[in-house]
Protein backbone atom coordinates (compact mmCIF):
# COMPACT_ATOMS: atom_id res chain seq x y z
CA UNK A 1 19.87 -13.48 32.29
CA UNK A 2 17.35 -11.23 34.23
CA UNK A 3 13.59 -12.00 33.10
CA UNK A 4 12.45 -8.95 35.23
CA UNK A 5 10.14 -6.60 33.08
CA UNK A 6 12.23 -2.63 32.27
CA UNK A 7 10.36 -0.11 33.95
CA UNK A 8 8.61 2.51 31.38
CA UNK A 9 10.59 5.99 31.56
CA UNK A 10 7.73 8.91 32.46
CA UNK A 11 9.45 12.13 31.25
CA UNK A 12 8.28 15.21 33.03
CA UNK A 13 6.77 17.95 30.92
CA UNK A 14 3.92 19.62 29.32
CA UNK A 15 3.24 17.14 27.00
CA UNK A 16 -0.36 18.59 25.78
CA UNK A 17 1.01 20.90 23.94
CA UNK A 18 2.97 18.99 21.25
CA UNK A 19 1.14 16.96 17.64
CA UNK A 20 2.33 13.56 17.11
CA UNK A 21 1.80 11.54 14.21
CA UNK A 22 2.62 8.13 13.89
CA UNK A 23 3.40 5.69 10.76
CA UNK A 24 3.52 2.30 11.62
CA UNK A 25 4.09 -0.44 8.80
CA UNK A 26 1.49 -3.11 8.35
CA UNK A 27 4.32 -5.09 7.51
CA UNK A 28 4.71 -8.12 10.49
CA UNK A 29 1.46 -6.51 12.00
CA UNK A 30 1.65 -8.91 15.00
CA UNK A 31 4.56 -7.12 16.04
CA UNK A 32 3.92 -3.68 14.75
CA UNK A 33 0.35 -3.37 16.02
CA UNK A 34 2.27 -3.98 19.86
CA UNK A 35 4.88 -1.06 19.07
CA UNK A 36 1.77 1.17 18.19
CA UNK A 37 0.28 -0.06 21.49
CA UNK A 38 3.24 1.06 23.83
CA UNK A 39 3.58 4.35 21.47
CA UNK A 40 0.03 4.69 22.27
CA UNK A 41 0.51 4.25 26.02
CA UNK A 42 3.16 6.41 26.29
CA UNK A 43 1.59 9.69 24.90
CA UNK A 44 -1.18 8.92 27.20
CA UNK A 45 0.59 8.28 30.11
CA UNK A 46 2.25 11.76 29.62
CA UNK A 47 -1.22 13.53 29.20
CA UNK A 48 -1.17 13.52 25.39
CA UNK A 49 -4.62 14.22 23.97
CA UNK A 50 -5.55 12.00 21.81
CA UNK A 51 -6.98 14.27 19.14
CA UNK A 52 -3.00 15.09 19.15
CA UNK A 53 -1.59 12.27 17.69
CA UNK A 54 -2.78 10.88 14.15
CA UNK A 55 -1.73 7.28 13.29
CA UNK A 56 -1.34 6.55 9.52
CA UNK A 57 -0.21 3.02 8.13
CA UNK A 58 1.66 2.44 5.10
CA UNK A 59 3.03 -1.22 3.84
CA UNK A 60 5.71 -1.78 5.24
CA UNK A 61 9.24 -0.43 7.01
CA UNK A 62 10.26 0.37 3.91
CA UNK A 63 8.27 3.04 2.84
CA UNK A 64 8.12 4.76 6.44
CA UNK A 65 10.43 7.67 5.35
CA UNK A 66 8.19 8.16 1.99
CA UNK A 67 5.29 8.42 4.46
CA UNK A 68 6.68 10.27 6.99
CA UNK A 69 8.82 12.61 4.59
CA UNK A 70 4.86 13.37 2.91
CA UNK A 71 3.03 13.97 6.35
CA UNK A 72 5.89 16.26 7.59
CA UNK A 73 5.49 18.09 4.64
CA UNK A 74 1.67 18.51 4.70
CA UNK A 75 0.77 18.35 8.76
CA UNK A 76 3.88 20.16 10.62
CA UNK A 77 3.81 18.17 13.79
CA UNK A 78 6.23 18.26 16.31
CA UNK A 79 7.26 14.89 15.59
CA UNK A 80 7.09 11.67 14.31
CA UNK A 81 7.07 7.75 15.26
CA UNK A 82 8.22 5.28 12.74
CA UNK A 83 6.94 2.17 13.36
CA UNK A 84 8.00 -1.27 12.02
CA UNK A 85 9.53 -4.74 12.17
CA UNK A 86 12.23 -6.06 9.97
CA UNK A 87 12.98 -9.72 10.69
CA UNK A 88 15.95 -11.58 9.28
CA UNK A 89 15.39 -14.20 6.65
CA UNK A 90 17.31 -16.40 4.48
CA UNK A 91 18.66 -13.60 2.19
CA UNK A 92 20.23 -10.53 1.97
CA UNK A 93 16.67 -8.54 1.94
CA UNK A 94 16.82 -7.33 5.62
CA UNK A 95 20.25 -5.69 5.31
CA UNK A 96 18.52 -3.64 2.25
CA UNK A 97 15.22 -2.69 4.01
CA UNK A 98 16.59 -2.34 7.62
CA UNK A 99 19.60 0.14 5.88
CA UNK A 100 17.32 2.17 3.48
CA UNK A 101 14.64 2.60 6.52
CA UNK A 102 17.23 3.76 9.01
CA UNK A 103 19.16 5.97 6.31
CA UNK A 104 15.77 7.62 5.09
CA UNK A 105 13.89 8.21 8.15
CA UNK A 106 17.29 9.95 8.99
CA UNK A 107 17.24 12.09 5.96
CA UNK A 108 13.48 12.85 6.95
CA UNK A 109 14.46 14.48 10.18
CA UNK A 110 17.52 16.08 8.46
CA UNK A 111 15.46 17.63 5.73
CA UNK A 112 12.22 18.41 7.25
CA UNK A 113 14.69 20.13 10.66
CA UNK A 114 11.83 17.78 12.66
CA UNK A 115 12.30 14.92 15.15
CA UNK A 116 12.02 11.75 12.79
CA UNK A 117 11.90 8.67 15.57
CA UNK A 118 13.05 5.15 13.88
CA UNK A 119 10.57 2.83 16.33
CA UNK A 120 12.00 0.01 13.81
CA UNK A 121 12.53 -3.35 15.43
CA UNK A 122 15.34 -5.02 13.52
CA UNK A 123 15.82 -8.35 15.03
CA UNK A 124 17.29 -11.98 13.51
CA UNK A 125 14.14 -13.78 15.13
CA UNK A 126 10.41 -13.16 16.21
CA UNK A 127 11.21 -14.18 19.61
CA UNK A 128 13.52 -11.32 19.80
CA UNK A 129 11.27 -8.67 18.58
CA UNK A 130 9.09 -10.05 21.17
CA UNK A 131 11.27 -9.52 23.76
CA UNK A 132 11.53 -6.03 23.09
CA UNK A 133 7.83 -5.77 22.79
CA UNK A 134 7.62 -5.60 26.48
CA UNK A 135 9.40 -8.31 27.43
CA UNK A 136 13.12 -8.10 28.60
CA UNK A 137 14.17 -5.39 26.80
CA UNK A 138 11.49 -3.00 27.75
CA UNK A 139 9.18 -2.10 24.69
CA UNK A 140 10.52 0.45 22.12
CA UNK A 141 7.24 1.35 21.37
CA UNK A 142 6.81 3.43 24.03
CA UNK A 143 10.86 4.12 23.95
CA UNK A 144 10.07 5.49 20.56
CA UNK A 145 7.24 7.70 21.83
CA UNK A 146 8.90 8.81 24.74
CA UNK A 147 12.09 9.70 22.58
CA UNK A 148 9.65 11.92 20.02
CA UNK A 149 8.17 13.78 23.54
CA UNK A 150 11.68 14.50 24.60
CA UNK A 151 12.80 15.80 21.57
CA UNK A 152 9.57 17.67 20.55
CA UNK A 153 10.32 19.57 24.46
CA UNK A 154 13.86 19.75 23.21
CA UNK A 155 12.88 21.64 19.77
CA UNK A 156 10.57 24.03 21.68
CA UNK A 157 12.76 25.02 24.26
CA UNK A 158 15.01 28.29 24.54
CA UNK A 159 18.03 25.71 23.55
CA UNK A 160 16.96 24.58 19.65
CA UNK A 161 14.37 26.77 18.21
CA UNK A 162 12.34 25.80 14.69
């Protein structure tokens, strides 16, 4: 097993251009405050301003496509971060949350024709949403910003037009 830390991707474009918002779930905020960290990190290590990127929290993973399905609506960015952790328990909850979250911020992106990122750990223990928190498996908090960057360049280019 390798221990050594991922290297962060830095993606080369004009990155001050493009409005972020971000909804992260309060929902296993030990966890989801580091994702919004990394996301954080990310849009400044590309040269993000920060009056460019709004972060708005709502309960939990669950309602991350109702949030992000509202602010799409009202804000037009050029993309958004979902945020959250879903943790397996005992029952058949985290199939349910972890499905509806993926399926609706999906149906988000599809609707709204706007990169919708799922930043959603989904993980059978703590200890392995930690290790994607910048442990082992890099930190998909700043693999979710850098993947809304990328595809906010993407929708602006000459390729895929709004």
């Amino acid at each position: 097993m390798n221990s050594k830390k991922r290297k962060k991707e830095i993606y080369s474009c004009d990155a001050s251009k493009f409005r972020f918002i971000i909804v992260v779930s309060r929902f296993h905020e030990n966890l989801t405050a580091k994702l919004l960290e990394g996301a954080e990190d990310c849009l400044r290590s590309h040269s993000v301003p920060r009056d460019h990127w709004e972060v708005v929290s709502c309960p939990g993973a669950f309602e991350l496509p109702q949030v992000a399905n509202r602010l799409a609506a009202q804000k037009k960015p050029d993309a958004i971060v979902c945020l959250g952790a879903v943790v397996r328990g005992e029952t058949p909850h985290f199939e349910y949350v972890s499905s509806a979250t993926a399926m609706g911020i999906q149906q988000v992106s599809l609707r709204r024709s706007l990169p919708v990122v799922f930043g959603v750990l989904t993980t059978d223990t703590i200890k392995q949403a930690l290790d994607r928190l910048g442990g082992k498996h890099g930190h998909k908090g700043w693999d979710a910003a850098l993947t809304a960057l990328k595809m906010a360049d993407l929708f602006r280019s000459s390729v895929i037009k709004r």
